[in-house]
N, C-alpha and C. Protein backbone atom coordinates (compact mmCIF):
# COMPACT_ATOMS: atom_id res chain seq x y z
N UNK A 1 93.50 87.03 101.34
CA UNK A 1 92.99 88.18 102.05
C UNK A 1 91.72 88.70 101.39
N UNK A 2 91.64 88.61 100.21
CA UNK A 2 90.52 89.49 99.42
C UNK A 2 89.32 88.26 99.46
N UNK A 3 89.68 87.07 99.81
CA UNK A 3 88.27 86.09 99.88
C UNK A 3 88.32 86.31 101.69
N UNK A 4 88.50 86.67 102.27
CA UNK A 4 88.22 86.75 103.66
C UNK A 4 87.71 88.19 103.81
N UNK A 5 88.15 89.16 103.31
CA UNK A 5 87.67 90.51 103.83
C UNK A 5 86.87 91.27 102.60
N UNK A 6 87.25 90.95 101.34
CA UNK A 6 86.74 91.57 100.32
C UNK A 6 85.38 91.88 100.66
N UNK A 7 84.56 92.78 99.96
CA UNK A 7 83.01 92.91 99.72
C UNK A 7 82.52 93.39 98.20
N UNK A 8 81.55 93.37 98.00
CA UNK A 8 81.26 93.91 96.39
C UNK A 8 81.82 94.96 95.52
N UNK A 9 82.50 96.26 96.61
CA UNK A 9 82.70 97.44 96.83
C UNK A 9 84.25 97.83 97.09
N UNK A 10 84.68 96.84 97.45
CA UNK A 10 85.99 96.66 97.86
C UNK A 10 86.60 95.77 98.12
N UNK A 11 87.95 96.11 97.48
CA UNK A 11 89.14 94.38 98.06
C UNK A 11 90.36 95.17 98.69
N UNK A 12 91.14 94.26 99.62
CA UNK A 12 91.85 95.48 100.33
C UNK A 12 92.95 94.82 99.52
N UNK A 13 93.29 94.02 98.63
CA UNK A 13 94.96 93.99 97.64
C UNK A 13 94.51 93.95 96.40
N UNK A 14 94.72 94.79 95.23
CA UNK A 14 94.37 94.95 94.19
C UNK A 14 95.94 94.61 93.30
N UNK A 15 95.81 93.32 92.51
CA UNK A 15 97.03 93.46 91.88
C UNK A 15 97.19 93.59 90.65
N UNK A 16 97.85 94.76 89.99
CA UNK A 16 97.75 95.23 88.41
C UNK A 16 98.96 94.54 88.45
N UNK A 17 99.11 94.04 87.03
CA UNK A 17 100.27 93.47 86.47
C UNK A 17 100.18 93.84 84.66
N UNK A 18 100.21 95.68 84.88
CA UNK A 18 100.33 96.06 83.50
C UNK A 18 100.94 97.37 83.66
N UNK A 19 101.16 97.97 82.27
CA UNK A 19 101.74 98.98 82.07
C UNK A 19 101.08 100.39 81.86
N UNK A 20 101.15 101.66 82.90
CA UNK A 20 100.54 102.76 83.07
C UNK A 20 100.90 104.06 82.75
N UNK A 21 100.83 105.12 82.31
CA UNK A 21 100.59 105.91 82.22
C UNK A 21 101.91 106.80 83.53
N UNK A 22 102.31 107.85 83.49
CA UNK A 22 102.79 108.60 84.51
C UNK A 22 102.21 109.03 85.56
N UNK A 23 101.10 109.71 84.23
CA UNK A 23 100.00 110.21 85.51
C UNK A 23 99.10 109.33 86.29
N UNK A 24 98.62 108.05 85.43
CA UNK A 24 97.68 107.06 85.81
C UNK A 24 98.45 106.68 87.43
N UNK A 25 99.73 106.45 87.16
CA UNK A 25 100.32 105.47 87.88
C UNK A 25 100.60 106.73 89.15
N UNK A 26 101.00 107.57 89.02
CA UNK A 26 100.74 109.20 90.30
C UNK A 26 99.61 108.92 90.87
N UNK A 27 98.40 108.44 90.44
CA UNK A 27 97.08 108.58 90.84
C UNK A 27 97.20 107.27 91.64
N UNK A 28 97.47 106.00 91.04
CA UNK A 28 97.29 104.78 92.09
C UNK A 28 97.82 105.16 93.38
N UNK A 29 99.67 105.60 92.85
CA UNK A 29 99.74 105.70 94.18
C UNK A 29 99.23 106.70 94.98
N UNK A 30 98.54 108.02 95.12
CA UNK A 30 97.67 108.38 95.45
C UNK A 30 96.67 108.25 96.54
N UNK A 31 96.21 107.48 95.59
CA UNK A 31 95.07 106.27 95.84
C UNK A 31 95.37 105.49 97.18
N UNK A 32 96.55 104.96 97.06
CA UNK A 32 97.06 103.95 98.11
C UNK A 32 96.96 103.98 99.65
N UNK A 33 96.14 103.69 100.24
CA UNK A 33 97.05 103.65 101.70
C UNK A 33 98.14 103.27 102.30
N UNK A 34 98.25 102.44 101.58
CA UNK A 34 99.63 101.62 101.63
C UNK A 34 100.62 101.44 100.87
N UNK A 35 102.18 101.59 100.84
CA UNK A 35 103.03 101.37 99.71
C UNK A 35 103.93 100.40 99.97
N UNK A 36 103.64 99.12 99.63
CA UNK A 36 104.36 97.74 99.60
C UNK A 36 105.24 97.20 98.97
N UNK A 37 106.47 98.28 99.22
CA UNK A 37 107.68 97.88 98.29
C UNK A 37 108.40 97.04 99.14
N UNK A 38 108.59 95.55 98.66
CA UNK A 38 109.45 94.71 99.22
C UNK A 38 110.29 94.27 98.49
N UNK A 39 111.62 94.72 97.58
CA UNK A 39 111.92 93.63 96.86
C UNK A 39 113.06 92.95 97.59
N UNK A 40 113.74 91.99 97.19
CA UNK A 40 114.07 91.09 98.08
C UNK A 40 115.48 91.28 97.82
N UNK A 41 116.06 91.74 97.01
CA UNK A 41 117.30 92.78 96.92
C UNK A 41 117.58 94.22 96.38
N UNK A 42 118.56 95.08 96.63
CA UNK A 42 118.54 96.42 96.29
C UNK A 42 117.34 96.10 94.55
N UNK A 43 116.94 97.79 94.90
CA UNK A 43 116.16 97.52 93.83
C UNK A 43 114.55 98.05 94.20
N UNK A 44 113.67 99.05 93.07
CA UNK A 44 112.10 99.36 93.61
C UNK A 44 113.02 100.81 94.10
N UNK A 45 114.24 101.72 94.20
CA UNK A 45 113.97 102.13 95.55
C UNK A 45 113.08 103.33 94.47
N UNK A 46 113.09 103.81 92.94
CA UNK A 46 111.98 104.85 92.64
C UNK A 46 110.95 104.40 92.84
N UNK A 47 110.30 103.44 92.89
CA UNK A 47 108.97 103.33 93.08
C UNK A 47 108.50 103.85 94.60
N UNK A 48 109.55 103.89 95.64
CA UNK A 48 108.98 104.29 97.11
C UNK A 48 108.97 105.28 96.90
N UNK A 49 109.95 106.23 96.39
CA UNK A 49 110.40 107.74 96.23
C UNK A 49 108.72 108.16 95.72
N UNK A 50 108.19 107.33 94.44
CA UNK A 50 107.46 108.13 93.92
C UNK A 50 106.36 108.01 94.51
N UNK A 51 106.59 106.44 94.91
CA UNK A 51 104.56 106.88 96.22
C UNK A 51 105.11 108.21 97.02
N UNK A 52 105.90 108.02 98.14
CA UNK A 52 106.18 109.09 98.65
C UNK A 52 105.41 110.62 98.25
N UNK A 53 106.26 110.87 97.45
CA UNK A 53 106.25 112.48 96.48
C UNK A 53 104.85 112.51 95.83
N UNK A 54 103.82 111.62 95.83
CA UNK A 54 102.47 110.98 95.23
C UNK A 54 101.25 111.44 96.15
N UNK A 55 102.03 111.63 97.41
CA UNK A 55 100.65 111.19 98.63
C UNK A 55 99.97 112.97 99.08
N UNK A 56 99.35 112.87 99.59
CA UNK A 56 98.46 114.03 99.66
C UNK A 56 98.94 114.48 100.87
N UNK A 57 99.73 115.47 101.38
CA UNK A 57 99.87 115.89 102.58
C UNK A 57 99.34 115.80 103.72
N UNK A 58 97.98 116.38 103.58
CA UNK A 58 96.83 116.63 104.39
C UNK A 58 96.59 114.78 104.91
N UNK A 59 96.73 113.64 104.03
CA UNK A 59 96.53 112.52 104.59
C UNK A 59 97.33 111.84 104.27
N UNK A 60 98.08 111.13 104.10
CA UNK A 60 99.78 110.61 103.51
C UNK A 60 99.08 108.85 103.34
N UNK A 61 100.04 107.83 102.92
CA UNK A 61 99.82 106.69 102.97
C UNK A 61 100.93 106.63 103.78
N UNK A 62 101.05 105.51 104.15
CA UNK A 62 102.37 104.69 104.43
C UNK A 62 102.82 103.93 103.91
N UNK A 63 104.53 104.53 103.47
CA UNK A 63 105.12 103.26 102.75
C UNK A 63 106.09 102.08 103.57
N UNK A 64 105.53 101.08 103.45
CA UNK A 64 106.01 99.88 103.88
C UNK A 64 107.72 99.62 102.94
N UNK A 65 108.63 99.37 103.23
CA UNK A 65 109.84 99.32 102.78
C UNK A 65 110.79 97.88 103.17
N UNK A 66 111.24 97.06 102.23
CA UNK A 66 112.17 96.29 102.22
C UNK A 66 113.17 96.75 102.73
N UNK A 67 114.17 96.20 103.85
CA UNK A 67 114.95 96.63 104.08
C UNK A 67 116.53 96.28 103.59
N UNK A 68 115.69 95.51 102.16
CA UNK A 68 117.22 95.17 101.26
C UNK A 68 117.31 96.41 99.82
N UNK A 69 115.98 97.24 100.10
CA UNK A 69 116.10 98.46 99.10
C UNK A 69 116.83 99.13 99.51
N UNK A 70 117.86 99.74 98.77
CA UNK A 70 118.70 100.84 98.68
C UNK A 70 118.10 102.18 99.31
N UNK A 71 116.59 102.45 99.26
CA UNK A 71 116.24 103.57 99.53
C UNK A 71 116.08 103.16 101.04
N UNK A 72 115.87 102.08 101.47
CA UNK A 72 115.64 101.86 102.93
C UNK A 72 116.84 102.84 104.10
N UNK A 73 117.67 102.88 103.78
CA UNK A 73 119.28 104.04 103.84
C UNK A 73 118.60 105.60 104.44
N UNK A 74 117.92 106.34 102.98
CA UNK A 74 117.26 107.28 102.83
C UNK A 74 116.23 107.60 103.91
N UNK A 75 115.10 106.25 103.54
CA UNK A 75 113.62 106.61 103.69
C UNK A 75 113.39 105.69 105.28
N UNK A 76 113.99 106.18 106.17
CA UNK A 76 114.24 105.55 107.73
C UNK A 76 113.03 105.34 108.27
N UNK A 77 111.76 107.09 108.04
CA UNK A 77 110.75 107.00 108.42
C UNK A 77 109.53 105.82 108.09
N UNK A 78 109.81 105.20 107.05
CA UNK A 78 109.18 104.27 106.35
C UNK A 78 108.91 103.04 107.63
N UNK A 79 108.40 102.29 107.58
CA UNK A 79 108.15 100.69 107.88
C UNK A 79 109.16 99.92 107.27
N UNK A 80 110.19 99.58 107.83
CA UNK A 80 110.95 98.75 107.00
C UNK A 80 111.07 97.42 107.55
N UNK A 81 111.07 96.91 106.77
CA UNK A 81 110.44 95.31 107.07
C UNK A 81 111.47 94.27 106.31
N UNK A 82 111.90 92.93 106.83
CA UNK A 82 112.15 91.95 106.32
C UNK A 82 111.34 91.45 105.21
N UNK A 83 111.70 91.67 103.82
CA UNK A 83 110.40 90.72 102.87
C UNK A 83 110.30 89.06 103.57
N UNK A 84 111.42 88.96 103.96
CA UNK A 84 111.30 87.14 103.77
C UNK A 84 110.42 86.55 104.75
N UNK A 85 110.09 87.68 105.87
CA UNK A 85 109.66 87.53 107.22
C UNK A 85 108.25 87.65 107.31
N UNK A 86 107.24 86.80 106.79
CA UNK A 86 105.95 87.04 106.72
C UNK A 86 104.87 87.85 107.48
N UNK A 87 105.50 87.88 108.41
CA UNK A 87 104.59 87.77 110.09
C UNK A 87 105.09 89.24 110.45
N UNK A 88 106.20 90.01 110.10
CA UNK A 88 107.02 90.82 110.38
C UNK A 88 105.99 91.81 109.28
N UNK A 89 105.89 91.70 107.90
CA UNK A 89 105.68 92.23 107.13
C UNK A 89 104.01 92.38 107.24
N UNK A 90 103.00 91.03 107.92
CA UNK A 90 101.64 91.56 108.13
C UNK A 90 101.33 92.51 109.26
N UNK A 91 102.74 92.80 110.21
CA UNK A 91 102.33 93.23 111.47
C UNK A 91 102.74 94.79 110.51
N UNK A 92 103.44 94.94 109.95
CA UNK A 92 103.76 96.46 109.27
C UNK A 92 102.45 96.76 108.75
N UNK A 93 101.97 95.58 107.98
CA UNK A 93 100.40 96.04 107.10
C UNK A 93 99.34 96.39 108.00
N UNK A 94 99.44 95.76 108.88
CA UNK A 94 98.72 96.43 109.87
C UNK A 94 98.78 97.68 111.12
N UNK A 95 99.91 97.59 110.90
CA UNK A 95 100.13 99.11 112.23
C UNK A 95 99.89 99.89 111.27
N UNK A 96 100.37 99.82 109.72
CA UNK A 96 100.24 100.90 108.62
C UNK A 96 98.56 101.51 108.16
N UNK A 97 98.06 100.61 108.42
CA UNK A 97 96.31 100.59 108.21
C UNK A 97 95.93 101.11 109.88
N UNK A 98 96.40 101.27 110.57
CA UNK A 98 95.92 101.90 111.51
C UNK A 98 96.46 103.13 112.75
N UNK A 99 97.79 103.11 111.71
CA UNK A 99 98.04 104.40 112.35
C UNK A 99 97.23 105.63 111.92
N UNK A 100 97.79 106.36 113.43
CA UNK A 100 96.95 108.00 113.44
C UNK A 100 97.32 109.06 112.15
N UNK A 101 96.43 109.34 111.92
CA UNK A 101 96.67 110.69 110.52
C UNK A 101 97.85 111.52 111.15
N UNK A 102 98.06 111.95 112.52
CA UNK A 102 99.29 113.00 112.60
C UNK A 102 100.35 112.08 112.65
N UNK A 103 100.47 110.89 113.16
CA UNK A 103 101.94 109.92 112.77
C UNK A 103 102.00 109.68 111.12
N UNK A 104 101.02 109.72 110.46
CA UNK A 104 101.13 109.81 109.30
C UNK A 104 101.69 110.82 108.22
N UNK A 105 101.44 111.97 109.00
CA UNK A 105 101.80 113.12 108.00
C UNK A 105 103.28 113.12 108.99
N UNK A 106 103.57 112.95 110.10
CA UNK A 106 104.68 113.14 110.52
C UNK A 106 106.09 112.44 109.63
N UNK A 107 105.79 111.17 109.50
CA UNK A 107 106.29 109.94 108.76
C UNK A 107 106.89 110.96 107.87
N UNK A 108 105.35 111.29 106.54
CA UNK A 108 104.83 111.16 104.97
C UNK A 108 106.09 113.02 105.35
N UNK A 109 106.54 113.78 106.17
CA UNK A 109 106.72 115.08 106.31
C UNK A 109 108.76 114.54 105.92
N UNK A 110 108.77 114.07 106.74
CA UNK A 110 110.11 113.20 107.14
C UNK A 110 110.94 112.79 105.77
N UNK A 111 109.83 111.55 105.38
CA UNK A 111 110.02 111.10 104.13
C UNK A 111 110.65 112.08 102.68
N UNK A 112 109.79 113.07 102.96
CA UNK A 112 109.42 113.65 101.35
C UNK A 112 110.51 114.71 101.57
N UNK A 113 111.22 114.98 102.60
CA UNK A 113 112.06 115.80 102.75
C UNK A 113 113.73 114.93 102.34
N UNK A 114 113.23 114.03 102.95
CA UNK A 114 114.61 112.69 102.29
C UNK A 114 114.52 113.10 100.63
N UNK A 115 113.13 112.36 100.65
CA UNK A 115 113.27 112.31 98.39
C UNK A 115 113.51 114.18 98.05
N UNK A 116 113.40 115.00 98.50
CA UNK A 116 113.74 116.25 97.69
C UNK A 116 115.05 116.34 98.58
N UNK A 117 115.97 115.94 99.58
CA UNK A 117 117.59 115.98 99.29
C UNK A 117 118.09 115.28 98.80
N UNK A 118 117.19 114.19 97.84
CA UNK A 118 118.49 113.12 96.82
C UNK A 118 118.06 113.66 95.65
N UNK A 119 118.19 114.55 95.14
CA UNK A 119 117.59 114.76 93.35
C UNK A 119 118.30 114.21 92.61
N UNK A 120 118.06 113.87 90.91
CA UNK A 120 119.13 113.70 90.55
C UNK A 120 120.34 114.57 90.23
N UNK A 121 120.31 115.73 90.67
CA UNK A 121 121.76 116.45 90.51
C UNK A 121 122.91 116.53 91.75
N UNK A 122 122.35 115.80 93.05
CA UNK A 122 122.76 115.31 93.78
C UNK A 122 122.90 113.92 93.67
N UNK A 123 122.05 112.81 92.99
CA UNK A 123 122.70 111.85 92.90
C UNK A 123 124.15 111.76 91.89
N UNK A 124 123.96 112.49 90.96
CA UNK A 124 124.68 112.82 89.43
C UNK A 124 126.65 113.16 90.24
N UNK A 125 126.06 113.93 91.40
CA UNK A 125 127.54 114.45 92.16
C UNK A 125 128.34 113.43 92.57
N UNK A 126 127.02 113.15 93.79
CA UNK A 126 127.97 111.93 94.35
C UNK A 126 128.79 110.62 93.38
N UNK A 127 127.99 110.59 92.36
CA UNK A 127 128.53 109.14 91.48
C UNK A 127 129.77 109.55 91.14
N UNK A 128 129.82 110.31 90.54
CA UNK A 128 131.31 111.56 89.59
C UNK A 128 132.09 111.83 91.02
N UNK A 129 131.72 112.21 91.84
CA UNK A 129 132.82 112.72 93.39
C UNK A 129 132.84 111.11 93.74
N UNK A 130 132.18 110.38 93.46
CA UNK A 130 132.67 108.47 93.84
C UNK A 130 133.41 107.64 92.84
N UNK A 131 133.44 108.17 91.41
CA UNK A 131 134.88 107.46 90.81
C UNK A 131 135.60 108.41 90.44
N UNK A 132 136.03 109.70 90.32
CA UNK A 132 137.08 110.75 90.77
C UNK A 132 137.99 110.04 91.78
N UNK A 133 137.11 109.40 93.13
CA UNK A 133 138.17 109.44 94.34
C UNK A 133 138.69 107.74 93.85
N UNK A 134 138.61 106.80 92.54
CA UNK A 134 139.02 105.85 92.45
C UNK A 134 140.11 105.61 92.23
N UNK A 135 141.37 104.59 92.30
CA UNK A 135 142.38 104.65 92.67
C UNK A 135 142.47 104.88 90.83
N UNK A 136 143.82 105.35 90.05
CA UNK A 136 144.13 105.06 88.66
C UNK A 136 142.96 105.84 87.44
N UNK A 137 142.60 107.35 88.48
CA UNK A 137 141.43 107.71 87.84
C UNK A 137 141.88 108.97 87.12
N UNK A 138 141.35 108.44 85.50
CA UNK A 138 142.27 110.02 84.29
C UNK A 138 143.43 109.07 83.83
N UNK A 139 144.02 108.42 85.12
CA UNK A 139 145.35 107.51 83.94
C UNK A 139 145.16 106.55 82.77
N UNK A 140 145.74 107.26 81.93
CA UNK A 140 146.05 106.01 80.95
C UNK A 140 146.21 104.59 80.98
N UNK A 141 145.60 103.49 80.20
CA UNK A 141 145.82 102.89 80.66
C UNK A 141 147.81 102.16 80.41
N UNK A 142 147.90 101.69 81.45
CA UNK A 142 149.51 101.76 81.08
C UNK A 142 149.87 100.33 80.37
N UNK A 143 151.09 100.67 79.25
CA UNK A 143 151.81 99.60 78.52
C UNK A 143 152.41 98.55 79.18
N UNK A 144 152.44 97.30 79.00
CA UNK A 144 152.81 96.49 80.27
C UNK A 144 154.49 96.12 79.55
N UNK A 145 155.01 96.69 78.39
CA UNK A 145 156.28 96.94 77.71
C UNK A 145 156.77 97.80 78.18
């Protein structure tokens, strides 16, 4: 893609393969128009959360979403896409690069309201209220004498 469309000034896939900063890495995604979390099983789902919670109101990105991430559940408004599905996943890159700024903030409005009802003191509940309700839970374990 970047030898077909690139120019001196710009490449439209930039790939870092290093280690950033909190804030640095707030700013890429930022930066982003696009958020291309595909991984190919559960898994990535903070990295959507944090483009998400990253993007500028007034103009949002779109995050593109695997639909084998865990956050895919959550983040409905997203693009969720087959990774394995090539053709599936350029047609997302592209409706995502050209949707309207108000479907965008509509999405990016949607979204960010998902990531501030999972905090972690709501995730922290559910885990503890999900092995509480496990069968043999507090018992000892028992003597088989």
């Amino acid at each position: 893609m970047n030898g077909a469309y690139a120019d001196m000034d710009w490449a439209p896939v930039r790939y870092l393969n290093r280690t950033y900063r909190r804030d640095q890495l707030a700013g890429i995604y930022r930066a982003a128009r696009v958020g291309l979390v595909t991984p190919l099983r559960d898994g990535m789902n903070l990295v959507a959360k944090e483009y998400v919670a990253a993007q500028n109101p007034e103009d949002p990105g779109v995050l593109i979403l695997s639909r084998f991430a865990g956050a895919a559940e959550e983040l409905r408004e997203a693009l969720i896409v087959n990774p394995f599905a090539r053709e599936e996943v350029a047609q997302a890159i592209h409706r995502a690069l050209t949707m309207s700024r108000d479907e965008r903030i509509e999405r990016w409005t949607a979204l960010m309201a998902a990531v501030r009802a999972s905090d972690v003191a709501i995730w922290r509940d559910d885990f503890v209220r999900t092995l509480t309700a496990l069968p043999g839970k507090g018992e000892a374990a028992s003597d088989p004498d």
